[in-house]
PDB file of N, CA and C in Angstrom:
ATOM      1  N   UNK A   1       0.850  -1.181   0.000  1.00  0.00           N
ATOM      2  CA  UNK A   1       0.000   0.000   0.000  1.00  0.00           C
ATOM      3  C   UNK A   1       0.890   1.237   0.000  1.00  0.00           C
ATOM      4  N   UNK A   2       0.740   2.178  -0.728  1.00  0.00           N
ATOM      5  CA  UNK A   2       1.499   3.824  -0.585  1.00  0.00           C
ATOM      6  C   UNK A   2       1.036   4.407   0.366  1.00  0.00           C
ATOM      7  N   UNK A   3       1.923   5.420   0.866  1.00  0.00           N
ATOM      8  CA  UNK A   3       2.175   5.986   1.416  1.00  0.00           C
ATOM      9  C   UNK A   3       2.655   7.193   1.615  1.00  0.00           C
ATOM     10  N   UNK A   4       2.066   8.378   1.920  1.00  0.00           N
ATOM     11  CA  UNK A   4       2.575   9.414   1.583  1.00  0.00           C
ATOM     12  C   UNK A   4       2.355  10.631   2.675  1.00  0.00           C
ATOM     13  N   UNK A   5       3.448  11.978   2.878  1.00  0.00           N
ATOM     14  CA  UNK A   5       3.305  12.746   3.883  1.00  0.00           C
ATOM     15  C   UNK A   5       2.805  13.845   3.774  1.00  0.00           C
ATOM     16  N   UNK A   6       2.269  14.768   4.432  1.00  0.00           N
ATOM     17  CA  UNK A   6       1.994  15.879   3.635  1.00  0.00           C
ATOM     18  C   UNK A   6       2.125  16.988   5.031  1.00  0.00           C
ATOM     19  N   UNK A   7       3.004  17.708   4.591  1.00  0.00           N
ATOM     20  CA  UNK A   7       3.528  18.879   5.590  1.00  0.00           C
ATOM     21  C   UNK A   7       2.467  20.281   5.911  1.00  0.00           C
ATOM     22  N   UNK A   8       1.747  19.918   7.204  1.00  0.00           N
ATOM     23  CA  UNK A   8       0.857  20.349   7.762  1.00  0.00           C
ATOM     24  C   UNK A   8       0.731  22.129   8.312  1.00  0.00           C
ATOM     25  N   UNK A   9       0.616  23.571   7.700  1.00  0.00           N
ATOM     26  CA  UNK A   9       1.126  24.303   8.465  1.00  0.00           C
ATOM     27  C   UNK A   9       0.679  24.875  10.126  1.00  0.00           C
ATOM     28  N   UNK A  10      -0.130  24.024  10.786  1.00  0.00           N
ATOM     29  CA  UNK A  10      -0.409  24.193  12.008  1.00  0.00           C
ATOM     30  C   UNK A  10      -1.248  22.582  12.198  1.00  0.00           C
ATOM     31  N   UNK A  11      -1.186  22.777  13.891  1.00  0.00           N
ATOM     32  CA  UNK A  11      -1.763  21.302  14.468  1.00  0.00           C
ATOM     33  C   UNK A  11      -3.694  21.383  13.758  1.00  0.00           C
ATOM     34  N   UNK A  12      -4.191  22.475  14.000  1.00  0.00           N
ATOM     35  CA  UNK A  12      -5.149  22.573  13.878  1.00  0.00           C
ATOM     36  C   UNK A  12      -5.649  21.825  12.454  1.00  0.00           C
ATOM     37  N   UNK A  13      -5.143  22.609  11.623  1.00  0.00           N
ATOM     38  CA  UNK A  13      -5.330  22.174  10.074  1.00  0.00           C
ATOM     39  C   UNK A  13      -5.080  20.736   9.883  1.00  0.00           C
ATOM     40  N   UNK A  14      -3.986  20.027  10.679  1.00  0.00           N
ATOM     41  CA  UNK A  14      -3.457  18.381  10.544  1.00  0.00           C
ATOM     42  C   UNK A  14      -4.990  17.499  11.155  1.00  0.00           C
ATOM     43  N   UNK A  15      -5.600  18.195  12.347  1.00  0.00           N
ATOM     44  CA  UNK A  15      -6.534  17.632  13.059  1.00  0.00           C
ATOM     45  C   UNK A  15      -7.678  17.343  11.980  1.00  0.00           C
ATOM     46  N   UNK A  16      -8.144  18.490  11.468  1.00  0.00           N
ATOM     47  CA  UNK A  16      -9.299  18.770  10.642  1.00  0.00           C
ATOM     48  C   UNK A  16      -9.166  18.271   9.693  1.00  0.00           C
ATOM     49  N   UNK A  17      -7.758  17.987   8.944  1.00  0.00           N
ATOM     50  CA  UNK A  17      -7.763  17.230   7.284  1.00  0.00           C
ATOM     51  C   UNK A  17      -7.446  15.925   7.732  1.00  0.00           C
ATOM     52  N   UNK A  18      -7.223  15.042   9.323  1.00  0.00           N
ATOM     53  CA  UNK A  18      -7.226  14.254   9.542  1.00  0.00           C
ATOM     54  C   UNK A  18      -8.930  13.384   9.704  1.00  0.00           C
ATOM     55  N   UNK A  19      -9.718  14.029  10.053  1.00  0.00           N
ATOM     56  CA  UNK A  19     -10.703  14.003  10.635  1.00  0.00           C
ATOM     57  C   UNK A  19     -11.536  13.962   9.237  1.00  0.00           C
ATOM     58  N   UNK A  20     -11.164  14.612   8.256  1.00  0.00           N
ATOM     59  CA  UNK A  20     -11.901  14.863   6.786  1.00  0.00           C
ATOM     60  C   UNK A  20     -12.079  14.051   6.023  1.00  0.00           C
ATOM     61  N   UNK A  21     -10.434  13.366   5.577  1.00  0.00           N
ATOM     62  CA  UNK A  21      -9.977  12.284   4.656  1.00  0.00           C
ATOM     63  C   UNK A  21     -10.429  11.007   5.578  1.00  0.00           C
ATOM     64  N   UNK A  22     -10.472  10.909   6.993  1.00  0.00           N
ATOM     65  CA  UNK A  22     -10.903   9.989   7.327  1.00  0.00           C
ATOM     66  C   UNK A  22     -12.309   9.426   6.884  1.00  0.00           C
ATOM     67  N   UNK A  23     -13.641  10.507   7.151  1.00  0.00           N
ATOM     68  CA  UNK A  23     -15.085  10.906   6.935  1.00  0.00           C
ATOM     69  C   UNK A  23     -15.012  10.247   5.783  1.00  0.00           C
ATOM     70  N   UNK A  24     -13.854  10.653   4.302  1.00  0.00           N
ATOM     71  CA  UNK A  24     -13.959  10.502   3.344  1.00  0.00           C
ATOM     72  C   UNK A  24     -13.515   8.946   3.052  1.00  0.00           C
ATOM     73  N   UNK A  25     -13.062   8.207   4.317  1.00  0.00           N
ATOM     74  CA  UNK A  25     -12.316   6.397   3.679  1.00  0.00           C
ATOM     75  C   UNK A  25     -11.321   6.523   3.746  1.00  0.00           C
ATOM     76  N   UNK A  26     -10.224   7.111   3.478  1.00  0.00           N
ATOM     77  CA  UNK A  26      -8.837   7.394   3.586  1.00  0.00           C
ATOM     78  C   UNK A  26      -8.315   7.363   4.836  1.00  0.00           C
ATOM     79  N   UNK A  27      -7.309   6.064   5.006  1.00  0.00           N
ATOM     80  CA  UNK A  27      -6.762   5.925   6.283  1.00  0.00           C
ATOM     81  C   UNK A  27      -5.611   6.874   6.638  1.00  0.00           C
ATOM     82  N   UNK A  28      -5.122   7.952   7.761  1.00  0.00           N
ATOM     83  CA  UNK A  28      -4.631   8.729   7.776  1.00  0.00           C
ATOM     84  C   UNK A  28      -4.364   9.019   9.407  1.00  0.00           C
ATOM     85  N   UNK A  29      -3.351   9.484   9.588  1.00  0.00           N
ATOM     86  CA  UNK A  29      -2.699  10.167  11.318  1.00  0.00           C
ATOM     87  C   UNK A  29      -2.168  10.684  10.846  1.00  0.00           C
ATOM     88  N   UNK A  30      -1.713  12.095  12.120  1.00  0.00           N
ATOM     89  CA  UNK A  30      -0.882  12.982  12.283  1.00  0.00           C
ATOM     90  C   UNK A  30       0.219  12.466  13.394  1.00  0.00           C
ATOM     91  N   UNK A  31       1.231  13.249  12.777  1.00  0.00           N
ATOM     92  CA  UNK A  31       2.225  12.529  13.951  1.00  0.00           C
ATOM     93  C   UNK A  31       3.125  13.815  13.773  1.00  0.00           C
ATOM     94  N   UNK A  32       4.010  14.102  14.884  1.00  0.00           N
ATOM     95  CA  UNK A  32       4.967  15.026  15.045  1.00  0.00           C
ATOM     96  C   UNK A  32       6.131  14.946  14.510  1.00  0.00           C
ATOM     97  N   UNK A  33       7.023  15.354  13.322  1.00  0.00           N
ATOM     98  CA  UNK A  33       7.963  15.489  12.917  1.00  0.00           C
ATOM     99  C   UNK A  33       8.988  16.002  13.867  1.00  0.00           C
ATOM    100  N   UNK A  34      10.531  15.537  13.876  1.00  0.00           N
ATOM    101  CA  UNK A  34      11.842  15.753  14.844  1.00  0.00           C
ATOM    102  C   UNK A  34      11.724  16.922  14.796  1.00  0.00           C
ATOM    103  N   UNK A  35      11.738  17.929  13.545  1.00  0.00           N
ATOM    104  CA  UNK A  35      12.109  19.344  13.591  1.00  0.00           C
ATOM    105  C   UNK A  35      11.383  20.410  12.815  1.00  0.00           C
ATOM    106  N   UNK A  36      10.936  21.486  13.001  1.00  0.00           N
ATOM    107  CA  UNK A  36      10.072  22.138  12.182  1.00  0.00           C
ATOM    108  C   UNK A  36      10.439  22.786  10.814  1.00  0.00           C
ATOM    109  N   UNK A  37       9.724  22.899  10.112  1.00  0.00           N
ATOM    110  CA  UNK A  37      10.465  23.976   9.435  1.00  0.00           C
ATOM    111  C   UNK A  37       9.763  24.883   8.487  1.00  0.00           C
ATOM    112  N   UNK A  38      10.339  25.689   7.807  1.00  0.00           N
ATOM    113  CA  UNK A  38      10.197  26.241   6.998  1.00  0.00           C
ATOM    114  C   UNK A  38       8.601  25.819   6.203  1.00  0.00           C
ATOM    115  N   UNK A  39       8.735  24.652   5.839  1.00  0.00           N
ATOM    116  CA  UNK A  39       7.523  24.148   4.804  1.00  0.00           C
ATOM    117  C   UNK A  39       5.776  24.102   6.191  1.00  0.00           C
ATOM    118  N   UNK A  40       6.462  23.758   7.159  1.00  0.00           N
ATOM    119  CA  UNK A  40       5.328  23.096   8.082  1.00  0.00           C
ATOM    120  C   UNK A  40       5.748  23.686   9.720  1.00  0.00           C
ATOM    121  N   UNK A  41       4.461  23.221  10.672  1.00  0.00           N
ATOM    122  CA  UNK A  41       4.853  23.804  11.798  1.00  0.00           C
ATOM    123  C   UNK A  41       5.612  22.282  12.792  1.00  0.00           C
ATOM    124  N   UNK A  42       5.648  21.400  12.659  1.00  0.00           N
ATOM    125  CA  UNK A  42       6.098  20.219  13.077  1.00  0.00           C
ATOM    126  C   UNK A  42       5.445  19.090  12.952  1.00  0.00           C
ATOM    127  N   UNK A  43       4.215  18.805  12.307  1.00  0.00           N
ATOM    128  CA  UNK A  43       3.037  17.837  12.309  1.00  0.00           C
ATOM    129  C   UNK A  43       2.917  17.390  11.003  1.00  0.00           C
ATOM    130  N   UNK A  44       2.797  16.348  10.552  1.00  0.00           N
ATOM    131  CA  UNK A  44       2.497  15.909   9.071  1.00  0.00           C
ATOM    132  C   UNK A  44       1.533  15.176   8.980  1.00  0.00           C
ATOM    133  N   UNK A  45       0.507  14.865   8.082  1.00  0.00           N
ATOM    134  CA  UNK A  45      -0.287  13.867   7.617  1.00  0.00           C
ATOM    135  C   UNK A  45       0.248  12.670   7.438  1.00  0.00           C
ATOM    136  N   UNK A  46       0.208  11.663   7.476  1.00  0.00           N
ATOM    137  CA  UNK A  46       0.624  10.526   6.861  1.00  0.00           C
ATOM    138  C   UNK A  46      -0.578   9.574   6.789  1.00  0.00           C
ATOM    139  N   UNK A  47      -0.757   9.469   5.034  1.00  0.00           N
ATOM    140  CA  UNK A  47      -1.781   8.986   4.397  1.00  0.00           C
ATOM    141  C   UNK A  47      -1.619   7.494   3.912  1.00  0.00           C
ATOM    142  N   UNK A  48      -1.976   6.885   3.960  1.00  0.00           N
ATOM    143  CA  UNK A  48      -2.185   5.221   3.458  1.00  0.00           C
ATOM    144  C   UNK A  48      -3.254   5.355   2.465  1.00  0.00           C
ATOM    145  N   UNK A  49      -2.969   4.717   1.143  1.00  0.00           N
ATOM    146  CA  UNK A  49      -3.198   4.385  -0.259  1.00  0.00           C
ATOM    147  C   UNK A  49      -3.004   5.228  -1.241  1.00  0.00           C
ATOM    148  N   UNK A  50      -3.818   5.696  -1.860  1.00  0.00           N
ATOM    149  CA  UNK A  50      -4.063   6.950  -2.873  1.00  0.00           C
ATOM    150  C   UNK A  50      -3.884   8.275  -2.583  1.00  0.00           C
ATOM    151  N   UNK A  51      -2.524   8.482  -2.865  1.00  0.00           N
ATOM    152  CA  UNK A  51      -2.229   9.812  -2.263  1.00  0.00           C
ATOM    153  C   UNK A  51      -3.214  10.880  -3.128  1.00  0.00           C
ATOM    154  N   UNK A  52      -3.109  10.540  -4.671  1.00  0.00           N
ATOM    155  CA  UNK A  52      -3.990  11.715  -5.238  1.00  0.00           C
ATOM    156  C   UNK A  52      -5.023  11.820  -5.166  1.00  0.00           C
ATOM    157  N   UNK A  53      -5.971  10.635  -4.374  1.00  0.00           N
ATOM    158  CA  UNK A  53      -7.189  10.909  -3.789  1.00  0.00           C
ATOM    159  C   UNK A  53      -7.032  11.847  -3.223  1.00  0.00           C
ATOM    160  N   UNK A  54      -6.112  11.551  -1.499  1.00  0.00           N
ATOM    161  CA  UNK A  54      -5.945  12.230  -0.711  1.00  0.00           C
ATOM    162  C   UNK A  54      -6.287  14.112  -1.226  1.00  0.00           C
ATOM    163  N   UNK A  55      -4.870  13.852  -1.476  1.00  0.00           N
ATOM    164  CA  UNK A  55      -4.941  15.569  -2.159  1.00  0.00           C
ATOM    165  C   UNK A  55      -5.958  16.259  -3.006  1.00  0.00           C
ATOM    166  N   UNK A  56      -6.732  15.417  -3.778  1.00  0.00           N
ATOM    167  CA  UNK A  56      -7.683  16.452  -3.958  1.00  0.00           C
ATOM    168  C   UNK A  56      -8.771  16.377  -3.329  1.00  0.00           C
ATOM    169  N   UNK A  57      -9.510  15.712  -1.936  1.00  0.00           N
ATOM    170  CA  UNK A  57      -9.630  15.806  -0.939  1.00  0.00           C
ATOM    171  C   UNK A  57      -9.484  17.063  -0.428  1.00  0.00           C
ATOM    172  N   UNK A  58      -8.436  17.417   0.309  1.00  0.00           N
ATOM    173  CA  UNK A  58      -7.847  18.453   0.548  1.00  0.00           C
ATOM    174  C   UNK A  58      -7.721  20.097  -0.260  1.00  0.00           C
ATOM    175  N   UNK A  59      -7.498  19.680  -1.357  1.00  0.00           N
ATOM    176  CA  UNK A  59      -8.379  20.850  -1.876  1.00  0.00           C
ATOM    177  C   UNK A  59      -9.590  21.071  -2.171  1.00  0.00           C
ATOM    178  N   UNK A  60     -10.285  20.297  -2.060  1.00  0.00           N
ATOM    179  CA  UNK A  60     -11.749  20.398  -2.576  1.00  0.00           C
ATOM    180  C   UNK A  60     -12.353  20.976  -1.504  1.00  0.00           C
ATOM    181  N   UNK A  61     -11.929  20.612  -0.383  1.00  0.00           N
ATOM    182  CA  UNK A  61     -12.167  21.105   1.264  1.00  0.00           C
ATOM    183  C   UNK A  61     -11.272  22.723   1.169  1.00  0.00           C
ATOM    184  N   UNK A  62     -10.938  23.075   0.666  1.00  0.00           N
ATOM    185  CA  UNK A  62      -9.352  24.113   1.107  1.00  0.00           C
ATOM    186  C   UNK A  62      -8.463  23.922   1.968  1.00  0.00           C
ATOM    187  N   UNK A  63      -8.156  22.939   2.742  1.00  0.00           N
ATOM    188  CA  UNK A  63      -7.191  22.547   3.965  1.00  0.00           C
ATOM    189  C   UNK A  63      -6.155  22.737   3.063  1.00  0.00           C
ATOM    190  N   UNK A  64      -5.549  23.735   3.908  1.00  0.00           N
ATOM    191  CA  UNK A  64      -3.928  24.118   3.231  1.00  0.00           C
ATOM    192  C   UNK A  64      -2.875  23.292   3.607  1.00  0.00           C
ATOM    193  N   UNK A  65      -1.719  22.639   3.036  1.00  0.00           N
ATOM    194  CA  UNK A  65      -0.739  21.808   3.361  1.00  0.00           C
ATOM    195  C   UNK A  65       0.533  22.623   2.422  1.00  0.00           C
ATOM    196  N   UNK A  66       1.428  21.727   2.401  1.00  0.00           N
ATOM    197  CA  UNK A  66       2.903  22.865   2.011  1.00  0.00           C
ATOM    198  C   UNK A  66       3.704  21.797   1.261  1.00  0.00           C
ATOM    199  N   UNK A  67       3.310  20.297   0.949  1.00  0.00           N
ATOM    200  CA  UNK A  67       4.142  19.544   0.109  1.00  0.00           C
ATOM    201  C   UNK A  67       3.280  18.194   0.164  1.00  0.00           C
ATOM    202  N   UNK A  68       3.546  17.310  -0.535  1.00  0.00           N
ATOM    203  CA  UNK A  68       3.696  15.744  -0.315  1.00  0.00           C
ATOM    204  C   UNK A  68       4.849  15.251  -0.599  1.00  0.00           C
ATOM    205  N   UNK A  69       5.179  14.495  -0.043  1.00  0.00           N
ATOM    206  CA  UNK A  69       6.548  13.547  -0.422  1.00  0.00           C
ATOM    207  C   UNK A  69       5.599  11.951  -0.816  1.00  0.00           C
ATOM    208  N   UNK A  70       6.933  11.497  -1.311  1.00  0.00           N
ATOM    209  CA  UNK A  70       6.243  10.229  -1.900  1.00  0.00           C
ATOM    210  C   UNK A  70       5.097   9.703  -2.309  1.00  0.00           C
ATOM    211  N   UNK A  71       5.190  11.319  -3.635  1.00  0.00           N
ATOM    212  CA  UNK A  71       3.442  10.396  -4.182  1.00  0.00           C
ATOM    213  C   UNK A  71       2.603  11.667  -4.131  1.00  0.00           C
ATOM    214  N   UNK A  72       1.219  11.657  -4.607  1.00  0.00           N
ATOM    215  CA  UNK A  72       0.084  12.387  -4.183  1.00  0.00           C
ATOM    216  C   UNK A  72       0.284  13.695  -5.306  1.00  0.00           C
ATOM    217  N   UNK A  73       1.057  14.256  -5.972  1.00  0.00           N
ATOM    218  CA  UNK A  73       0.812  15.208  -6.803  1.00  0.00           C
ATOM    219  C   UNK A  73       1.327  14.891  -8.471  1.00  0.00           C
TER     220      UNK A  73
END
């Protein structure tokens, strides 16, 4: 199954697009990244299957995010 991250810019927003994509079937947690940065505030998505589901999910909602790695765009 894929797998993919998506750099969250606050806890709030990780909660709510966690809580969304879930509603929507998409298996998904937030978990705290070692160090913050630039792209995100320390929290990432991490999505199981279809990342480009995922993501347009996420925009279709407007939940703002700042990248995916492995996958999803």
């Amino acid at each position: 199954m894929a797998e993919c991250s998506a750099a969250m810019p606050s806890y709030t927003y990780a909660m709510k697009a966690e809580k969304l994509l879930k509603a929507s079937g998409i298996s998904c947690s937030v978990r705290r990244r070692d160090n913050a940065s630039a792209s995100g505030c320390g929290y990432s998505l991490i999505i199981s299957g279809e990342c480009s589901e995922a993501v347009a999910v996420l925009r279709k909602y407007s939940i703002p995010f700042t990248g995916v790695s492995d996958g999803g765009e």
